[in-house]
C-alpha atoms as a PDB file:
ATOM      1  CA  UNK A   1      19.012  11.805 -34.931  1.00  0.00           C
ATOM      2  CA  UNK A   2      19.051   9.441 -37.893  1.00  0.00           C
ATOM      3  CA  UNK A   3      17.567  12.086 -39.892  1.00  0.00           C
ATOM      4  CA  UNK A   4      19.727  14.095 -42.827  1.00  0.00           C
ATOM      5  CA  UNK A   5      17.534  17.334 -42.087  1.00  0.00           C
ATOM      6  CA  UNK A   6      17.394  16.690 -38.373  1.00  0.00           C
ATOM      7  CA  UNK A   7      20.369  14.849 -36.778  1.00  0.00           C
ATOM      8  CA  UNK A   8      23.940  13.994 -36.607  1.00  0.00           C
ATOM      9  CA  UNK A   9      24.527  14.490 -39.980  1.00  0.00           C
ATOM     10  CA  UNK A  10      22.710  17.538 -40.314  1.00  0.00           C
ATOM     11  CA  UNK A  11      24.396  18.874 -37.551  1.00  0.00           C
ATOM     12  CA  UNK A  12      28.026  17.635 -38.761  1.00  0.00           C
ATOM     13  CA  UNK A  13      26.988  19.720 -42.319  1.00  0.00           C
ATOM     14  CA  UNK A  14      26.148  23.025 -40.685  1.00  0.00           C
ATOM     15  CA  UNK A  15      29.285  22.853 -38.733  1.00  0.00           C
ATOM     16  CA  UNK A  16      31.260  22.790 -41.892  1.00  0.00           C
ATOM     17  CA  UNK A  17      29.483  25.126 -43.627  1.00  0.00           C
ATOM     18  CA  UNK A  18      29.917  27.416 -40.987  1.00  0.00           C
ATOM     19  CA  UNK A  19      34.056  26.496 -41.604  1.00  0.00           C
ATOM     20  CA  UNK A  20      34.308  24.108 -38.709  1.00  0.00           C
ATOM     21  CA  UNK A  21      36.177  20.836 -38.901  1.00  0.00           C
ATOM     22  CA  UNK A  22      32.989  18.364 -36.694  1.00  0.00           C
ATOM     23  CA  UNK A  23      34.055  15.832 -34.442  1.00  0.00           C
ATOM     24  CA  UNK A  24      33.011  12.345 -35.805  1.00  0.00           C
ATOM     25  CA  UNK A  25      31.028  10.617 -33.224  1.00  0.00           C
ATOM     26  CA  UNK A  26      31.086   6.773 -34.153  1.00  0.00           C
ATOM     27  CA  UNK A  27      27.872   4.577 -34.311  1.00  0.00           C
ATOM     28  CA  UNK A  28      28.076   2.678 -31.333  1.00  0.00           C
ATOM     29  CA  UNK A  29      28.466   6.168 -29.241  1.00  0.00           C
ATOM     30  CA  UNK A  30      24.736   7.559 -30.848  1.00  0.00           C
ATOM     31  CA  UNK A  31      21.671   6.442 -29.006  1.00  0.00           C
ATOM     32  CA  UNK A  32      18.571   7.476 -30.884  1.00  0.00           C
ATOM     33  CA  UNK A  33      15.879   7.589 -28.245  1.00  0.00           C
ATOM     34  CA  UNK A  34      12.984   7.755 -31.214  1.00  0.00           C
ATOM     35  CA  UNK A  35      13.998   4.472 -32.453  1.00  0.00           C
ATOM     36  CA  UNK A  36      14.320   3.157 -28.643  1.00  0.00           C
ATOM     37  CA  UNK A  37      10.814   4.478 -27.736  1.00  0.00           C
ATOM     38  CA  UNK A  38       9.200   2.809 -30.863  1.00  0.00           C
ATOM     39  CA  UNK A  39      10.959  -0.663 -29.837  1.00  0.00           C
ATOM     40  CA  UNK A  40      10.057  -0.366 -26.415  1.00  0.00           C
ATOM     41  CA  UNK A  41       5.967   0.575 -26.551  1.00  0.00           C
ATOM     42  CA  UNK A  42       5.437   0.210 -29.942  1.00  0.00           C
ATOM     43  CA  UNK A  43       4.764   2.130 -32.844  1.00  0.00           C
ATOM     44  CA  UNK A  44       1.378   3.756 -31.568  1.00  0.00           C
ATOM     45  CA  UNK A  45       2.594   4.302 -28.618  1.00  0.00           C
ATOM     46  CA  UNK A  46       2.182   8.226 -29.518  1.00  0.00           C
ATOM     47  CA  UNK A  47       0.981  10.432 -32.162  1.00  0.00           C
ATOM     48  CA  UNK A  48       2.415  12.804 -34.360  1.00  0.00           C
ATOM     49  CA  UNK A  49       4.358  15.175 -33.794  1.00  0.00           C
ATOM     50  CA  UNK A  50       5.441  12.835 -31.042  1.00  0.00           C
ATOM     51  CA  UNK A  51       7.769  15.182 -29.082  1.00  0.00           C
ATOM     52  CA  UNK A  52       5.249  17.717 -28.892  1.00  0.00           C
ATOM     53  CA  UNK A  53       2.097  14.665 -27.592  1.00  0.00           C
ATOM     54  CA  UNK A  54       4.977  13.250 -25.036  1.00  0.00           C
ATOM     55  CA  UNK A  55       5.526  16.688 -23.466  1.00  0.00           C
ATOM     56  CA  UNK A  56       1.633  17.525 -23.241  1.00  0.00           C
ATOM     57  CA  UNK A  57       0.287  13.320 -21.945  1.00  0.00           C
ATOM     58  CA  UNK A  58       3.350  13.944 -19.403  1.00  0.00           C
ATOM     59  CA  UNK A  59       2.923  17.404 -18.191  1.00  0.00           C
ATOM     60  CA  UNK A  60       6.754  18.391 -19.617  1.00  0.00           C
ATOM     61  CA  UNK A  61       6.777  22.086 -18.948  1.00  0.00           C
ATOM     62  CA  UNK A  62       7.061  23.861 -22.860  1.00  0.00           C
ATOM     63  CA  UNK A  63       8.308  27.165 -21.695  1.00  0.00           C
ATOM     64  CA  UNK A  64      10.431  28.048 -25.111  1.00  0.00           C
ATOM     65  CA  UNK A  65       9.798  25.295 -27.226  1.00  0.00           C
ATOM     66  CA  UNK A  66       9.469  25.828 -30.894  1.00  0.00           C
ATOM     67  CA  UNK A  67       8.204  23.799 -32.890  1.00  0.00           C
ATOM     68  CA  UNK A  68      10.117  23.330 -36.168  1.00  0.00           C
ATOM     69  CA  UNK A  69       8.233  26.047 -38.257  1.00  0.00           C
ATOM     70  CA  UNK A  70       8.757  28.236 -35.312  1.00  0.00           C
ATOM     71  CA  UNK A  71      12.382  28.587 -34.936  1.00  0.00           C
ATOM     72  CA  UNK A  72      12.924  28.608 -39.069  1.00  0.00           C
ATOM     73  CA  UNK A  73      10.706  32.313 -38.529  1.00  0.00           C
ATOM     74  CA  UNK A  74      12.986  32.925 -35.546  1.00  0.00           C
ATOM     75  CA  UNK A  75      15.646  32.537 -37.609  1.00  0.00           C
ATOM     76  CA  UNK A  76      14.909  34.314 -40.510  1.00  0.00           C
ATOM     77  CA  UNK A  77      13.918  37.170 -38.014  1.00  0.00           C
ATOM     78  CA  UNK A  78      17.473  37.236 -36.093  1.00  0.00           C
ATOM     79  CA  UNK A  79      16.025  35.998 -32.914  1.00  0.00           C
ATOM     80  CA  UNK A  80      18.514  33.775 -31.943  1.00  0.00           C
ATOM     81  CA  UNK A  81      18.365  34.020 -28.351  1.00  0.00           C
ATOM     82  CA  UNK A  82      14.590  32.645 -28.556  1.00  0.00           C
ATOM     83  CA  UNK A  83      16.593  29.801 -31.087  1.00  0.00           C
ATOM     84  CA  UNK A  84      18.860  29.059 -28.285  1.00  0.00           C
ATOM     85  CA  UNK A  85      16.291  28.960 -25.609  1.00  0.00           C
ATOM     86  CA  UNK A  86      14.302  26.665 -27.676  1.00  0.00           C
ATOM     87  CA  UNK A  87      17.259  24.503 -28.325  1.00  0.00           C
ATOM     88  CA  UNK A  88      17.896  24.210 -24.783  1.00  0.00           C
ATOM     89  CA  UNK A  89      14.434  23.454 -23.692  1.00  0.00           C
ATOM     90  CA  UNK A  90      14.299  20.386 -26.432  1.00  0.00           C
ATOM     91  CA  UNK A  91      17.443  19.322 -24.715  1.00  0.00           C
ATOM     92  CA  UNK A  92      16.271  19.378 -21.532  1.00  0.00           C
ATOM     93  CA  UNK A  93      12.554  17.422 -22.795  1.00  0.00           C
ATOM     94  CA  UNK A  94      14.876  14.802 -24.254  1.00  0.00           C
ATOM     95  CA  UNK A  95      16.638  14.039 -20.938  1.00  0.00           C
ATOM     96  CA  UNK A  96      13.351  14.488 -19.218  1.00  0.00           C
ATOM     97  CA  UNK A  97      11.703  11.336 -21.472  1.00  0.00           C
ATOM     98  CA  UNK A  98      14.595   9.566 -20.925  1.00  0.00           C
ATOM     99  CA  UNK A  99      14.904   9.209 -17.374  1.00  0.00           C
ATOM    100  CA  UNK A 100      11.423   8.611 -17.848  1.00  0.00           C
ATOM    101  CA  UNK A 101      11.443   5.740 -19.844  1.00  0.00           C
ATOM    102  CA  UNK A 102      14.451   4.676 -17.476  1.00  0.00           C
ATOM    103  CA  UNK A 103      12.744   4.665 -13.893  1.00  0.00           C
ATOM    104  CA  UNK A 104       8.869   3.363 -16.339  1.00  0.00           C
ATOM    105  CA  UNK A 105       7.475   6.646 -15.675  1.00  0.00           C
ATOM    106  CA  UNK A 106       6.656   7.642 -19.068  1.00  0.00           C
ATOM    107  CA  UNK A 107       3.229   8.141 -19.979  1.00  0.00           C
ATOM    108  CA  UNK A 108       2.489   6.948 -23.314  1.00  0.00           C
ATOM    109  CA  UNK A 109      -0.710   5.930 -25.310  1.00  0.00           C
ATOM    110  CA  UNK A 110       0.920   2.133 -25.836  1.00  0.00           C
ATOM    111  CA  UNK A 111      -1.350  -0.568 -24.593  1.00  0.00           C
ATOM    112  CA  UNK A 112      -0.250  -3.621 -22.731  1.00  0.00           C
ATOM    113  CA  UNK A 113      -0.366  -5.555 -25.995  1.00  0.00           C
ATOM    114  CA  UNK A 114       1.322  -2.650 -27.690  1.00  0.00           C
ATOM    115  CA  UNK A 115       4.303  -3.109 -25.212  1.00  0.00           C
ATOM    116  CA  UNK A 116       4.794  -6.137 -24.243  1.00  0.00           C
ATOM    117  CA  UNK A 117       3.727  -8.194 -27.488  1.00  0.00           C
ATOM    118  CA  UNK A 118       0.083 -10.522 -27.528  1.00  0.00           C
ATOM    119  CA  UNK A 119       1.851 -13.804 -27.934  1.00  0.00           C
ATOM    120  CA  UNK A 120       2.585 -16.903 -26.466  1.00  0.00           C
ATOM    121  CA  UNK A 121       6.296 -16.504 -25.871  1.00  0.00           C
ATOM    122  CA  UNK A 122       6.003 -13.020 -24.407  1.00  0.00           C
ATOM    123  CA  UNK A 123       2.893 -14.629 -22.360  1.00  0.00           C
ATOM    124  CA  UNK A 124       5.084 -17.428 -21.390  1.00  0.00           C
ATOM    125  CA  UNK A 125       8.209 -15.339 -19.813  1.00  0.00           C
ATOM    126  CA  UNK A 126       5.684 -13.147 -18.002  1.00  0.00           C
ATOM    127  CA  UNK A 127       4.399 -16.413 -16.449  1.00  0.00           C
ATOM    128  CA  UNK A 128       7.896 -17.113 -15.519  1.00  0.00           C
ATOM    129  CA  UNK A 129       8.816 -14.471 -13.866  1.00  0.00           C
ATOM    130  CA  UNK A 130       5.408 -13.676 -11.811  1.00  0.00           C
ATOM    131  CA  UNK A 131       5.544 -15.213  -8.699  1.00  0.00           C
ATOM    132  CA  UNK A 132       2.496 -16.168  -7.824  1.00  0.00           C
ATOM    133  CA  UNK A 133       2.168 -17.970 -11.388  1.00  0.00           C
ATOM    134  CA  UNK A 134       5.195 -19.725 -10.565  1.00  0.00           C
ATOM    135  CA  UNK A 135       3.334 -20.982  -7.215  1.00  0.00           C
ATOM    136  CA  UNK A 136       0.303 -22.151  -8.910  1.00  0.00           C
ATOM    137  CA  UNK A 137       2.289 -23.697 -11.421  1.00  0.00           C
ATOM    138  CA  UNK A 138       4.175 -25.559  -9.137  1.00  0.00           C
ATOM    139  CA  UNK A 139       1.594 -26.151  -6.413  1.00  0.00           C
ATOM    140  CA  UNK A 140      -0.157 -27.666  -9.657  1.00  0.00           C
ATOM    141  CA  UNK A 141       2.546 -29.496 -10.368  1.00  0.00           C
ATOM    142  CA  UNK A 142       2.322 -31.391  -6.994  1.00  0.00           C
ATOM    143  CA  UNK A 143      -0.716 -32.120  -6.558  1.00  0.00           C
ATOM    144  CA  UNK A 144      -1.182 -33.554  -9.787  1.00  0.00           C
ATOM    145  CA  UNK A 145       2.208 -35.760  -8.659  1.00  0.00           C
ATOM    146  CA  UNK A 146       0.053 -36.689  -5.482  1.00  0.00           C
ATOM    147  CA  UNK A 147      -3.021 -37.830  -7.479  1.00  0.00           C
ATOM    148  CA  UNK A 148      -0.389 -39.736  -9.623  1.00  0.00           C
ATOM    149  CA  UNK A 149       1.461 -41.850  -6.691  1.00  0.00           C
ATOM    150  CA  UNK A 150      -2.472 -42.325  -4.694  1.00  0.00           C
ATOM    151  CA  UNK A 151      -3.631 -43.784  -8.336  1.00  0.00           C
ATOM    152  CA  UNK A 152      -0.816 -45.983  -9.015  1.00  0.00           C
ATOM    153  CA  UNK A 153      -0.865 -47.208  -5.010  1.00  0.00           C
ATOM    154  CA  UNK A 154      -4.341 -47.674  -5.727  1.00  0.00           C
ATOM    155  CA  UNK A 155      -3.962 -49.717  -8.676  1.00  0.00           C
ATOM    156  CA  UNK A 156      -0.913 -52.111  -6.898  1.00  0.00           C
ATOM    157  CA  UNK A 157      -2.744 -52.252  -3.885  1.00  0.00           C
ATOM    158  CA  UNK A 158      -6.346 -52.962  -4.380  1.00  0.00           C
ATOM    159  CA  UNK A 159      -9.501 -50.590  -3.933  1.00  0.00           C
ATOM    160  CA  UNK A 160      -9.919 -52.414  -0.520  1.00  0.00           C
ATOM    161  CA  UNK A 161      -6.264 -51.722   1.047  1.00  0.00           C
END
Protein backbone atom coordinates (compact mmCIF):
# COMPACT_ATOMS: atom_id res chain seq x y z
CA UNK A 1 0.00 0.00 0.00
CA UNK A 2 3.22 1.99 -0.07
CA UNK A 3 3.09 1.89 -3.70
CA UNK A 4 2.20 5.27 -5.96
CA UNK A 5 0.53 2.89 -8.68
CA UNK A 6 -0.90 0.54 -6.10
CA UNK A 7 -1.82 2.02 -2.67
CA UNK A 8 -2.97 4.77 -0.53
CA UNK A 9 -1.82 7.28 -2.62
CA UNK A 10 -2.96 5.86 -5.69
CA UNK A 11 -6.15 5.41 -4.32
CA UNK A 12 -6.33 9.09 -2.70
CA UNK A 13 -5.45 10.33 -6.67
CA UNK A 14 -8.26 8.46 -8.37
CA UNK A 15 -10.63 9.74 -5.83
CA UNK A 16 -9.84 13.24 -6.85
CA UNK A 17 -9.76 12.77 -10.22
CA UNK A 18 -12.98 11.35 -10.10
CA UNK A 19 -13.93 15.04 -8.15
CA UNK A 20 -13.88 13.61 -4.67
CA UNK A 21 -12.33 15.40 -1.73
CA UNK A 22 -10.25 11.68 0.01
CA UNK A 23 -10.13 11.29 3.54
CA UNK A 24 -6.45 11.52 4.76
CA UNK A 25 -5.66 8.48 6.69
CA UNK A 26 -2.47 9.33 8.86
CA UNK A 27 0.68 7.03 9.01
CA UNK A 28 0.36 5.48 12.17
CA UNK A 29 -3.40 4.29 11.11
CA UNK A 30 -1.80 2.26 7.69
CA UNK A 31 -0.55 -1.22 8.32
CA UNK A 32 1.15 -2.57 5.24
CA UNK A 33 0.93 -6.31 5.62
CA UNK A 34 3.73 -6.78 2.59
CA UNK A 35 6.24 -5.02 4.57
CA UNK A 36 5.02 -7.02 7.86
CA UNK A 37 5.23 -10.42 6.05
CA UNK A 38 8.82 -9.67 4.74
CA UNK A 39 9.93 -8.70 8.48
CA UNK A 40 8.33 -11.53 9.92
CA UNK A 41 9.64 -14.73 7.53
CA UNK A 42 11.94 -13.04 5.58
CA UNK A 43 12.42 -11.90 2.26
CA UNK A 44 12.17 -15.45 0.50
CA UNK A 45 9.66 -16.34 2.34
CA UNK A 46 7.54 -16.35 -1.11
CA UNK A 47 7.92 -15.81 -4.69
CA UNK A 48 6.73 -13.47 -7.07
CA UNK A 49 3.84 -12.44 -7.61
CA UNK A 50 3.55 -13.13 -3.92
CA UNK A 51 -0.24 -12.64 -3.47
CA UNK A 52 -0.97 -14.90 -6.16
CA UNK A 53 1.99 -17.99 -4.52
CA UNK A 54 0.30 -17.21 -0.87
CA UNK A 55 -3.22 -17.95 -2.13
CA UNK A 56 -2.12 -21.20 -4.16
CA UNK A 57 0.81 -22.80 -0.99
CA UNK A 58 -2.40 -21.99 1.30
CA UNK A 59 -5.30 -23.28 -0.59
CA UNK A 60 -7.04 -19.45 -0.57
CA UNK A 61 -10.02 -20.07 -2.76
CA UNK A 62 -9.35 -17.55 -6.19
CA UNK A 63 -12.90 -17.49 -7.32
CA UNK A 64 -12.71 -13.77 -9.08
CA UNK A 65 -9.35 -12.81 -8.65
CA UNK A 66 -7.64 -10.84 -11.31
CA UNK A 67 -4.56 -10.49 -11.58
CA UNK A 68 -3.39 -6.95 -12.40
CA UNK A 69 -3.34 -7.31 -16.29
CA UNK A 70 -6.69 -8.84 -15.89
CA UNK A 71 -8.83 -6.24 -14.45
CA UNK A 72 -6.91 -3.28 -16.67
CA UNK A 73 -8.80 -5.58 -19.85
CA UNK A 74 -11.87 -5.66 -17.60
CA UNK A 75 -11.75 -2.27 -17.47
CA UNK A 76 -11.13 -1.18 -20.72
CA UNK A 77 -14.02 -3.67 -21.65
CA UNK A 78 -16.73 -2.05 -19.14
CA UNK A 79 -16.86 -5.07 -16.99
CA UNK A 80 -16.95 -3.57 -13.85
CA UNK A 81 -18.95 -5.90 -11.97
CA UNK A 82 -16.10 -8.67 -12.65
CA UNK A 83 -13.68 -5.36 -11.34
CA UNK A 84 -15.69 -5.25 -8.25
CA UNK A 85 -15.83 -8.91 -7.65
CA UNK A 86 -12.18 -9.07 -8.06
CA UNK A 87 -11.68 -6.21 -5.73
CA UNK A 88 -13.64 -7.86 -3.19
CA UNK A 89 -12.07 -11.21 -3.41
CA UNK A 90 -8.38 -9.45 -2.93
CA UNK A 91 -9.99 -7.96 0.10
CA UNK A 92 -11.17 -10.84 1.46
CA UNK A 93 -7.38 -12.87 0.58
CA UNK A 94 -5.83 -9.99 2.50
CA UNK A 95 -7.86 -10.59 5.70
CA UNK A 96 -7.55 -14.26 5.06
CA UNK A 97 -3.35 -13.99 5.28
CA UNK A 98 -3.73 -11.94 8.02
CA UNK A 99 -5.50 -13.85 10.48
CA UNK A 100 -3.20 -16.26 9.21
CA UNK A 101 -0.12 -14.85 10.06
CA UNK A 102 -2.01 -13.87 13.41
CA UNK A 103 -3.10 -17.41 14.84
CA UNK A 104 0.92 -18.88 12.75
CA UNK A 105 -1.11 -20.59 10.27
CA UNK A 106 0.36 -19.21 7.25
CA UNK A 107 2.08 -21.38 4.98
CA UNK A 108 5.03 -19.84 3.56
CA UNK A 109 8.30 -21.07 1.81
CA UNK A 110 10.51 -19.23 4.82
CA UNK A 111 12.83 -21.62 6.53
CA UNK A 112 13.51 -21.71 10.21
CA UNK A 113 16.66 -19.68 9.60
CA UNK A 114 14.70 -17.49 7.25
CA UNK A 115 12.33 -16.63 10.23
CA UNK A 116 13.74 -16.66 13.12
CA UNK A 117 17.41 -15.38 12.22
CA UNK A 118 20.78 -18.08 12.36
CA UNK A 119 22.50 -16.24 15.14
CA UNK A 120 23.59 -16.37 18.47
CA UNK A 121 21.26 -13.84 20.04
CA UNK A 122 18.15 -15.18 18.34
CA UNK A 123 19.67 -18.79 19.41
CA UNK A 124 20.12 -17.49 22.83
CA UNK A 125 16.35 -16.12 23.55
CA UNK A 126 15.01 -19.36 22.06
CA UNK A 127 17.11 -21.12 24.74
CA UNK A 128 15.49 -18.90 27.19
CA UNK A 129 12.31 -19.35 26.68
CA UNK A 130 12.25 -23.34 25.96
CA UNK A 131 11.64 -25.05 28.92
CA UNK A 132 13.28 -27.93 28.87
CA UNK A 133 16.59 -25.89 27.91
CA UNK A 134 15.99 -23.91 30.85
CA UNK A 135 15.99 -27.35 32.94
CA UNK A 136 19.13 -28.62 31.54
CA UNK A 137 20.62 -25.43 31.95
CA UNK A 138 19.86 -25.23 35.36
CA UNK A 139 20.05 -28.90 36.34
CA UNK A 140 23.65 -28.19 34.79
CA UNK A 141 24.07 -25.52 36.74
CA UNK A 142 23.74 -27.65 39.96
CA UNK A 143 25.44 -30.26 39.50
CA UNK A 144 28.38 -28.56 38.42
CA UNK A 145 27.77 -26.45 42.00
CA UNK A 146 27.76 -30.04 43.65
CA UNK A 147 31.06 -31.16 42.04
CA UNK A 148 32.32 -27.66 43.18
CA UNK A 149 31.41 -27.87 47.13
CA UNK A 150 32.53 -32.16 47.05
CA UNK A 151 36.02 -30.75 45.46
CA UNK A 152 36.63 -27.99 47.74
CA UNK A 153 35.41 -30.41 50.93
CA UNK A 154 37.74 -32.68 49.44
CA UNK A 155 40.57 -30.44 49.29
CA UNK A 156 39.91 -28.99 53.24
CA UNK A 157 39.28 -32.27 54.37
CA UNK A 158 41.72 -34.76 53.13
CA UNK A 159 41.27 -37.66 50.45
CA UNK A 160 40.97 -39.97 53.57
CA UNK A 161 37.94 -38.10 55.48
Amino acid sequence: MRDVNYGFAAIEHRYRVLGGAPIQVSEDRKFDLSRALVDIYGVGYIGHPRLEMLIELNKITAKDFMTGKQEAAAFDNKEFVKLHQSTLRKVDTLANIFERTTNKSLKTKATWAEQYGFTPAVIGEWAKEHWLVTTLVAGGGLLTFVVRVFDLWVLIVGKNP
